[in-house]
Each structure stands twice: as C-alpha cells, then as structure tokens.
Protein backbone atom coordinates (compact mmCIF):
# COMPACT_ATOMS: atom_id res chain seq x y z
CA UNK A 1 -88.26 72.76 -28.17
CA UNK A 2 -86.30 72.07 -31.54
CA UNK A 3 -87.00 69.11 -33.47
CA UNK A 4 -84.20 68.14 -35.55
CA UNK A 5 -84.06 65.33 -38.72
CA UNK A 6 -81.39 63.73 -41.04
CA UNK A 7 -81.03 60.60 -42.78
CA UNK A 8 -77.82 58.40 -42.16
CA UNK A 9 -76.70 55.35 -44.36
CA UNK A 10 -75.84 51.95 -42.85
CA UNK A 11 -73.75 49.43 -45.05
CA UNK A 12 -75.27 46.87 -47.11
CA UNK A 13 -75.62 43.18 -44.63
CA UNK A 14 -75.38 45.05 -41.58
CA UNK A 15 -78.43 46.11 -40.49
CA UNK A 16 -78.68 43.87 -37.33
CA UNK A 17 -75.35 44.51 -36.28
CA UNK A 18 -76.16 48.49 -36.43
CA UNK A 19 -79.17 47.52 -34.17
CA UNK A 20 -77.23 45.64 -31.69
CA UNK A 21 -74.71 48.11 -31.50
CA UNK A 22 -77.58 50.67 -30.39
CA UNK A 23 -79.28 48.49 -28.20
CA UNK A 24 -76.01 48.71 -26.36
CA UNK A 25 -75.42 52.38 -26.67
CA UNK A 26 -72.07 53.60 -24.63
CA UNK A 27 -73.59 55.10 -21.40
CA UNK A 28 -71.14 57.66 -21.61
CA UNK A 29 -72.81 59.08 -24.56
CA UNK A 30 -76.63 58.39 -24.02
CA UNK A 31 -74.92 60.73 -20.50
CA UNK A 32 -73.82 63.54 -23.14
CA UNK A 33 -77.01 63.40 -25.34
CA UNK A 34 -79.12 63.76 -22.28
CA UNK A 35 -76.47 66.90 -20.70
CA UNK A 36 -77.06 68.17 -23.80
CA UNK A 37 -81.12 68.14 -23.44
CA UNK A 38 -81.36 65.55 -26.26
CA UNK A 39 -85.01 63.79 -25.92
CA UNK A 40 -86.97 61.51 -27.88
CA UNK A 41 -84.25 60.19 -29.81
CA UNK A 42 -84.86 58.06 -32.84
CA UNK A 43 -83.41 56.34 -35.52
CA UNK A 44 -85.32 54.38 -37.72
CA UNK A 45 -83.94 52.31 -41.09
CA UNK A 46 -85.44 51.62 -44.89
CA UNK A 47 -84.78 48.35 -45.32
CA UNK A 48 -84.78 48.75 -49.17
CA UNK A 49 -81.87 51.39 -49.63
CA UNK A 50 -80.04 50.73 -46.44
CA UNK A 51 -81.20 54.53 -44.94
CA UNK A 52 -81.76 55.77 -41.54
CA UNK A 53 -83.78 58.62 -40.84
CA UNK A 54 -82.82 60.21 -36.88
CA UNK A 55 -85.28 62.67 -35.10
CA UNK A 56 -84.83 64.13 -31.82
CA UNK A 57 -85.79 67.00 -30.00
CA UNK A 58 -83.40 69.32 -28.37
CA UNK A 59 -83.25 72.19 -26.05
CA UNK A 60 -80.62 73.83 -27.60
CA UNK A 61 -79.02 73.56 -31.11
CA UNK A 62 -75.69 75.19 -29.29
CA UNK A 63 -75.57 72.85 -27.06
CA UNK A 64 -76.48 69.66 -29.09
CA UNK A 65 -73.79 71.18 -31.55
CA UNK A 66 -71.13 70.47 -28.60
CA UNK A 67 -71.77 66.70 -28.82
CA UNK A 68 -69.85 66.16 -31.23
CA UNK A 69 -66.95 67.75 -29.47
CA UNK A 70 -66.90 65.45 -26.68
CA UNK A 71 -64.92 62.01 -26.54
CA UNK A 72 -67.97 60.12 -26.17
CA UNK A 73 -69.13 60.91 -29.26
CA UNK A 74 -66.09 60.16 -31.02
CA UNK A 75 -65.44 57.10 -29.72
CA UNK A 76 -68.76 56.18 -30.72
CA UNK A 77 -68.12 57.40 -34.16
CA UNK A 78 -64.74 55.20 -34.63
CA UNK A 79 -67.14 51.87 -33.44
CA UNK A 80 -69.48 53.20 -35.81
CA UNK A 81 -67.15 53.86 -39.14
CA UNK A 82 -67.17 50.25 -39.95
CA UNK A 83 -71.00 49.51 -40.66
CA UNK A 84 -71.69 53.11 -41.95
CA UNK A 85 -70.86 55.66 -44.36
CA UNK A 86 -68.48 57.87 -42.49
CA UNK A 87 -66.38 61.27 -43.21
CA UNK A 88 -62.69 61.37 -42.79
CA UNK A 89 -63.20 62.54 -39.21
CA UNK A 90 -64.81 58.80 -38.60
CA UNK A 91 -68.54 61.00 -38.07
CA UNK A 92 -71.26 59.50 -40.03
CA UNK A 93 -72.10 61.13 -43.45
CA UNK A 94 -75.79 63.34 -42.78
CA UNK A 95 -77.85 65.05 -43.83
CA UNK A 96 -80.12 67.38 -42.24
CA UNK A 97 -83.74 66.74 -43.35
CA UNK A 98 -86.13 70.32 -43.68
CA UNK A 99 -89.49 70.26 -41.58
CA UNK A 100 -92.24 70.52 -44.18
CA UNK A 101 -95.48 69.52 -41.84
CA UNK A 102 -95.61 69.11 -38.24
CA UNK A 103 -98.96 68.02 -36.39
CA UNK A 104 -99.34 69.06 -32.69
C-alpha cells in the first residue's frame, strides 16, 4: 500500500460550498478513484488559511496517475476551478506533502 499527501487551497468564503460539492461527489469519479484502487480518501481543511490537506492510500501510483486522464476527473476539475486555486488545465494547484513519521 502507498499512502500519498498534498495540501490543496480552497478560496476565501467558500468553504461550505467546497463541502457540499464533496458530499455530492460525481459517481462517475468516486467509480474511477475506486478502479484505480484509491482507499481511504480524505480531505480535510484549516479553517485559518483556507488549506486542505488530502491523504489516500493507493495500490498503485501508475494507476492513480491515470486519474487524471480520465473525463471524470476533468469534469470534476472544471466544477471545481471556481472555489479553488486551479492551473491553466482547470486541475487544482498541489502539492505533494513528504512522509516524515508514520505509526502502524
């Protein structure tokens, strides 16, 4: 198993509607995440600076890497660009966070 973490950045005043929108996640893409052996998915948000730190364990990096290739993903990403910092592709600005402890 591969556990994977970034941080994210939702837009100032939009906190609720970035947890709405993921309380109603596409089923097409929680589908894809789960193809791609994606499993205890999180995202959690600082309140304070507007950050969201994402953890989730995967089977395969190649395969997680081939989410974002699929048109779930990037539809999700153009209902996303709105409330978040984005790239010119529409995918949310990351970045990938380096284990320093892990407790089994």
């Amino acid at each position: 198993m591969i556990r994977k973490a970034f941080k994210l950045k939702v837009n100032p005043g939009q906190f609720e509607e970035y947890k709405k929108r993921h309380d109603n996640v596409f089923p097409e893409l929680v589908a894809v995440l789960k193809e791609a052996g994606a499993n205890n998915y999180s995202i959690f948000l600082d309140q304070e600076t507007g950050c969201l730190f994402g953890y989730v364990e995967l089977e395969s990096l190649e395969k997680w890497n081939c989410v974002s290739k699929t048109e779930a993903c990037q539809e999700w990403w153009r209902y996303m660009e709105d409330i978040m910092e984005t790239n010119p592709d529409s995918s949310p600005k990351s970045t990938e966070l380096t284990e320093m402890f892990y407790l089994a």
